[in-house]
Protein backbone atom coordinates (compact mmCIF):
# COMPACT_ATOMS: atom_id res chain seq x y z
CA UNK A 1 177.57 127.80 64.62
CA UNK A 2 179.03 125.74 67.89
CA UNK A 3 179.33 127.96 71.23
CA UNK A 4 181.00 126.47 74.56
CA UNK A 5 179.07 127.75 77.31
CA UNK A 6 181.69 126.62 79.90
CA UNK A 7 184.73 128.44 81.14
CA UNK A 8 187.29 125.83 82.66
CA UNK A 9 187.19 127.33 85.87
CA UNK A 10 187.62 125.62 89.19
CA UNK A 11 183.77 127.65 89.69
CA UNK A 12 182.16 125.69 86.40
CA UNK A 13 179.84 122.93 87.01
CA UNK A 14 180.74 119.03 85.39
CA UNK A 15 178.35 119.39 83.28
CA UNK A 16 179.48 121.17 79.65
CA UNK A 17 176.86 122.58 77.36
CA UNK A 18 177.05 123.32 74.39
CA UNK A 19 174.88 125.41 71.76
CA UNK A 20 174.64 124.89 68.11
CA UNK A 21 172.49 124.82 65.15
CA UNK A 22 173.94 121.34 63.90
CA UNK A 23 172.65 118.26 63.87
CA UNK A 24 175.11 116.87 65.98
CA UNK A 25 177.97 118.07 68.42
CA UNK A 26 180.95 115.95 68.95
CA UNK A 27 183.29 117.39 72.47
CA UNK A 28 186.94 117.31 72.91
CA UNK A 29 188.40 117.81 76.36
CA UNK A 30 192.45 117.57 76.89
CA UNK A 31 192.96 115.67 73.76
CA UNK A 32 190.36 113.08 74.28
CA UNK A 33 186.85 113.08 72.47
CA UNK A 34 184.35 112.95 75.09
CA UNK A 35 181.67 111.74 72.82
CA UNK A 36 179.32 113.22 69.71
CA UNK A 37 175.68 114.20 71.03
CA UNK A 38 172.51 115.09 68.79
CA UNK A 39 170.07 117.99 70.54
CA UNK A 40 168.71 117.36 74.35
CA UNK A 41 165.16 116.38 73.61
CA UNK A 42 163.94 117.48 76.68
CA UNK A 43 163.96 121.01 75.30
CA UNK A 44 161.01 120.47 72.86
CA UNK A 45 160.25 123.74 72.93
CA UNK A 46 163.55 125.34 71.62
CA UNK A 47 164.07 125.48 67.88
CA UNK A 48 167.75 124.37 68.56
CA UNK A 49 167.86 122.45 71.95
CA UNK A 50 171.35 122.41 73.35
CA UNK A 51 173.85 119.67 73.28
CA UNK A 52 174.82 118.33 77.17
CA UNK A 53 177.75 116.68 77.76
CA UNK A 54 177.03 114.63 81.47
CA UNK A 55 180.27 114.47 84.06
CA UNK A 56 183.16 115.76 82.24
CA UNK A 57 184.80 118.91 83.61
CA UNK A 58 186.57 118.16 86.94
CA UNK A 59 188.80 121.25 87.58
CA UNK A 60 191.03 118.88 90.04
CA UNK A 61 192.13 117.03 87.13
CA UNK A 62 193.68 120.72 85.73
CA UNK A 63 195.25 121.44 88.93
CA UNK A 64 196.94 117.59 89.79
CA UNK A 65 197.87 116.78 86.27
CA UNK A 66 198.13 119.80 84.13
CA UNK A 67 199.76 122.08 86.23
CA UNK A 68 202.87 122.36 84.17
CA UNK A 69 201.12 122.32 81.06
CA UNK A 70 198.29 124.59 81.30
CA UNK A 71 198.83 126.54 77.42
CA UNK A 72 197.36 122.77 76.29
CA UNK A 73 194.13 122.71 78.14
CA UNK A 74 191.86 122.97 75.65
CA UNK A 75 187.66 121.87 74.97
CA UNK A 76 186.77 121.60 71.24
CA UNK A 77 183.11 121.64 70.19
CA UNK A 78 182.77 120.66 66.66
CA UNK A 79 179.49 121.04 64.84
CA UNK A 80 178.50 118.45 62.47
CA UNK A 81 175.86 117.90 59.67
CA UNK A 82 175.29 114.91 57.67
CA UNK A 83 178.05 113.56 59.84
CA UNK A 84 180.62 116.35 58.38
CA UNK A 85 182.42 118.98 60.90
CA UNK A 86 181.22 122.31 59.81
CA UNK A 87 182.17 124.47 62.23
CA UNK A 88 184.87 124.55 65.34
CA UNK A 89 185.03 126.14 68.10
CA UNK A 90 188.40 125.90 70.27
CA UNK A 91 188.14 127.18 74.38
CA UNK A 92 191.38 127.64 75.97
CA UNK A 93 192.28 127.86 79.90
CA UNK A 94 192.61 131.38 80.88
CA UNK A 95 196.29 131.59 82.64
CA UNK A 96 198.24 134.51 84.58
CA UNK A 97 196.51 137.85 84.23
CA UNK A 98 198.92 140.00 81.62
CA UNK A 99 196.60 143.10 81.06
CA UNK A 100 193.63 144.67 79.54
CA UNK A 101 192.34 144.36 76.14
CA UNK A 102 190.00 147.38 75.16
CA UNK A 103 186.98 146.64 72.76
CA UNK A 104 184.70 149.47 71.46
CA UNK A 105 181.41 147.77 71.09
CA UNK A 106 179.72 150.19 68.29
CA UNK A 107 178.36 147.66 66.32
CA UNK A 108 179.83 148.78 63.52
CA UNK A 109 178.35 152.40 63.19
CA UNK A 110 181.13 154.34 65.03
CA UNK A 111 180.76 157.19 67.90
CA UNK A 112 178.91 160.68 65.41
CA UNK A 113 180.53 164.29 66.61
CA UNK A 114 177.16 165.21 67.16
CA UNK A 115 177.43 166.26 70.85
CA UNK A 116 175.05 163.71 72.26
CA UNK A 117 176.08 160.40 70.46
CA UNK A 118 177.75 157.54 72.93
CA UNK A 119 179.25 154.12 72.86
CA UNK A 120 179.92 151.53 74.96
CA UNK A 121 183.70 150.68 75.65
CA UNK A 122 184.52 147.41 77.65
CA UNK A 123 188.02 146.88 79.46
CA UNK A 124 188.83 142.96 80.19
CA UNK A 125 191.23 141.51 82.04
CA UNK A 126 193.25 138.99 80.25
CA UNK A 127 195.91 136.63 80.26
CA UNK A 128 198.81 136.26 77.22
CA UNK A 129 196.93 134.60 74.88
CA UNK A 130 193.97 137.71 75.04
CA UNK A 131 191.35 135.03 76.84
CA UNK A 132 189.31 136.68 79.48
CA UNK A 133 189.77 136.43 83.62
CA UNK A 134 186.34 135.58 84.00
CA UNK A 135 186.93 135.26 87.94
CA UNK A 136 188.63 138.36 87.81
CA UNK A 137 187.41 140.96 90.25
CA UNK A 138 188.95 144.50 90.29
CA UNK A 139 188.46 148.17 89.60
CA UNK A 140 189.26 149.39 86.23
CA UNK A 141 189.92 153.30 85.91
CA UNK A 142 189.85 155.02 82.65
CA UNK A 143 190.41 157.92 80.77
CA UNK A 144 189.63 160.07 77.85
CA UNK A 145 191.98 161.46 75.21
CA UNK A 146 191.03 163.95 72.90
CA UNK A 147 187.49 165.42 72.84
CA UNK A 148 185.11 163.09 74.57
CA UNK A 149 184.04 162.66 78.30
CA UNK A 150 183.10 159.37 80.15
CA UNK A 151 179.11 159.13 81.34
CA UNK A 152 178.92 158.86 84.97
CA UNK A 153 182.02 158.69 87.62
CA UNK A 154 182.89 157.97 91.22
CA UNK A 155 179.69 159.39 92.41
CA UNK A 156 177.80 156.46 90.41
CA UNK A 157 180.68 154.04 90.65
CA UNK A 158 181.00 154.16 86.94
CA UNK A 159 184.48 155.09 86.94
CA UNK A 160 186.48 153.02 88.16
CA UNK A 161 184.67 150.73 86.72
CA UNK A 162 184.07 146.97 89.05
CA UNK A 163 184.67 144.22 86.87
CA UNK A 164 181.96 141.29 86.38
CA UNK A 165 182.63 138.51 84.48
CA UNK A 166 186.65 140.09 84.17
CA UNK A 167 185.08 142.80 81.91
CA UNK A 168 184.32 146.62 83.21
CA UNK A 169 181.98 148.63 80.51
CA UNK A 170 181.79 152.21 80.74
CA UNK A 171 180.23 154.77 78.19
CA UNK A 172 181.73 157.58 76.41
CA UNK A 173 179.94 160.51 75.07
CA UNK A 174 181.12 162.59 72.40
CA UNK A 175 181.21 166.23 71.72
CA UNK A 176 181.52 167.98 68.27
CA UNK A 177 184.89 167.07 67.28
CA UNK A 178 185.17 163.27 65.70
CA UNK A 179 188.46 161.72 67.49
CA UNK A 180 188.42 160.47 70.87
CA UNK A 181 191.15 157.90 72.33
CA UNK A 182 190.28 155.67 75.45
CA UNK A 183 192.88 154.26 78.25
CA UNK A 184 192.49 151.79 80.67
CA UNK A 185 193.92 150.65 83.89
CA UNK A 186 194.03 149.04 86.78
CA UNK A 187 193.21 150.88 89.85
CA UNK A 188 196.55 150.27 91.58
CA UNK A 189 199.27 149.38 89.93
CA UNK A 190 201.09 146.43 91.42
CA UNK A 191 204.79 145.65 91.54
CA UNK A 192 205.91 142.51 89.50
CA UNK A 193 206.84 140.71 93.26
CA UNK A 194 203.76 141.39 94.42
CA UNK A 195 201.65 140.09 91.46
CA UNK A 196 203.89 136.94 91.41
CA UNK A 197 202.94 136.57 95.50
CA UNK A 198 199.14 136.93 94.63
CA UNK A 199 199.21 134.31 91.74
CA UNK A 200 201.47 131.76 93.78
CA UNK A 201 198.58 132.49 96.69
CA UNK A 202 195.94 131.85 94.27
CA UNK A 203 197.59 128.40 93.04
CA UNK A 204 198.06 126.96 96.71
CA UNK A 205 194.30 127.98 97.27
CA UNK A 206 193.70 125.81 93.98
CA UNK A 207 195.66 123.08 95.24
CA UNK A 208 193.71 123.32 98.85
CA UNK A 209 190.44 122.89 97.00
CA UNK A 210 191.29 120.36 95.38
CA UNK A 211 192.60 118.41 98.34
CA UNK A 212 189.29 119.03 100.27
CA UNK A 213 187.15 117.49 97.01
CA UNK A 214 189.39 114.58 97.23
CA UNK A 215 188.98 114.04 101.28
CA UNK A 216 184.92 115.01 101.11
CA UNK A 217 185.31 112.09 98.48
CA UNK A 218 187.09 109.79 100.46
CA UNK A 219 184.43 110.61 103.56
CA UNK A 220 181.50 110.11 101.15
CA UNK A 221 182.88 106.58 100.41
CA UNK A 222 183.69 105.66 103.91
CA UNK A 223 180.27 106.40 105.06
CA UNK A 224 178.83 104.59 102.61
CA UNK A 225 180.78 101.14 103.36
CA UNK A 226 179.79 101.34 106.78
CA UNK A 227 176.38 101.35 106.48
């Protein structure tokens, strides 16, 4: 197995690691192969150290040079063994928030009519290609269909549900009867104008970060060639 643990956000670190059970992890960033690492031996005492890539996310090179293009930003771990690629994983940049993918996390064994059984249901927010907001903050209010009632409510905050990470996770309990249905959505609906305002906000507030990286750079240097 390979795992990313990055998000390509303008609030990740330079720094990429990566997890994996390989022997070796080679690292792909916007069509250019960063480098192939074997396990950090400074982690002696993990049975599978992780794989760090030094200095290679910079979020300002996203938002001056792949504005336009943002459906190719991609990192690609690859896991190797006896110098082979055996498994691949591909993390894509998250773009404009579309809506809210529902995921019933039962772990397989389903919700039992049994009147006390419950399951977990997570609402994320997501963009068009179903990758998650992570930097997504907002409520998420849902309902029940059918015969089943949600655990908690506004007196506990657990419906609507705050997001954390861009996922909400309430639980649903069920009663005797087997089929329950569960709906999701945002708290306030928003018209389309008003979501295209937010996310042409949120790209000039990109672009002013950014600039104020570049001119903290430019300060750094200039202090350091005068003394």
């Amino acid at each position: 197995m390979v795992y990313i643990a990055h998000e390509l956000s303008q609030a990740s670190g330079k720094d990429v690691t990566v997890y994996s059970n390989c022997d070796e992890v080679r690292l792909t960033w916007l069509g250019k192969v960063v480098g192939t690492l074997k396990p950090d031996s400074s982690f002696k005492h993990m049975p599978h150290a992780p794989f760090i890539f030094k200095d290679v996310f910079n979020f300002h090179t996203i938002s001056a040079n792949w504005r336009n293009h943002t459906a190719d930003i991609k990192m690609i771990a690859e896991g190797l063994i006896n110098g082979k690629v055996v498994t691949t994983q591909v993390k894509q940049y998250a773009e404009r928030t579309t809506g809210i993918l529902l995921e019933v996390d039962s772990a397989g064994t389903g919700l039992y009519a049994d009147g006390s059984d419950f399951v977990p249901v997570r609402a994320s927010i997501v963009d068009n290609k179903g990758i998650i907001k992570v930097l997504e903050v907002d409520n998420i209010h849902f309902e029940v269909e059918g015969d089943g009632e949600i655990i908690g409510g506004t007196f506990n905050q657990a419906n609507p549900m705050k997001t954390q990470f861009g996922t909400s996770t309430i639980l649903i309990k069920a009663t005797t009867k087997a089929e329950v249905a569960v709906q999701s959505t945002r708290k306030a609906d928003e018209s389309a104008e008003l979501k295209d305002l937010k996310e042409r906000n949120r790209k000039l507030q990109l672009e002013l970060t950014s600039r104020d990286q570049d001119i903290m750079e430019l300060r750094s240097k200039i202090t350091k060639k005068s003394q």
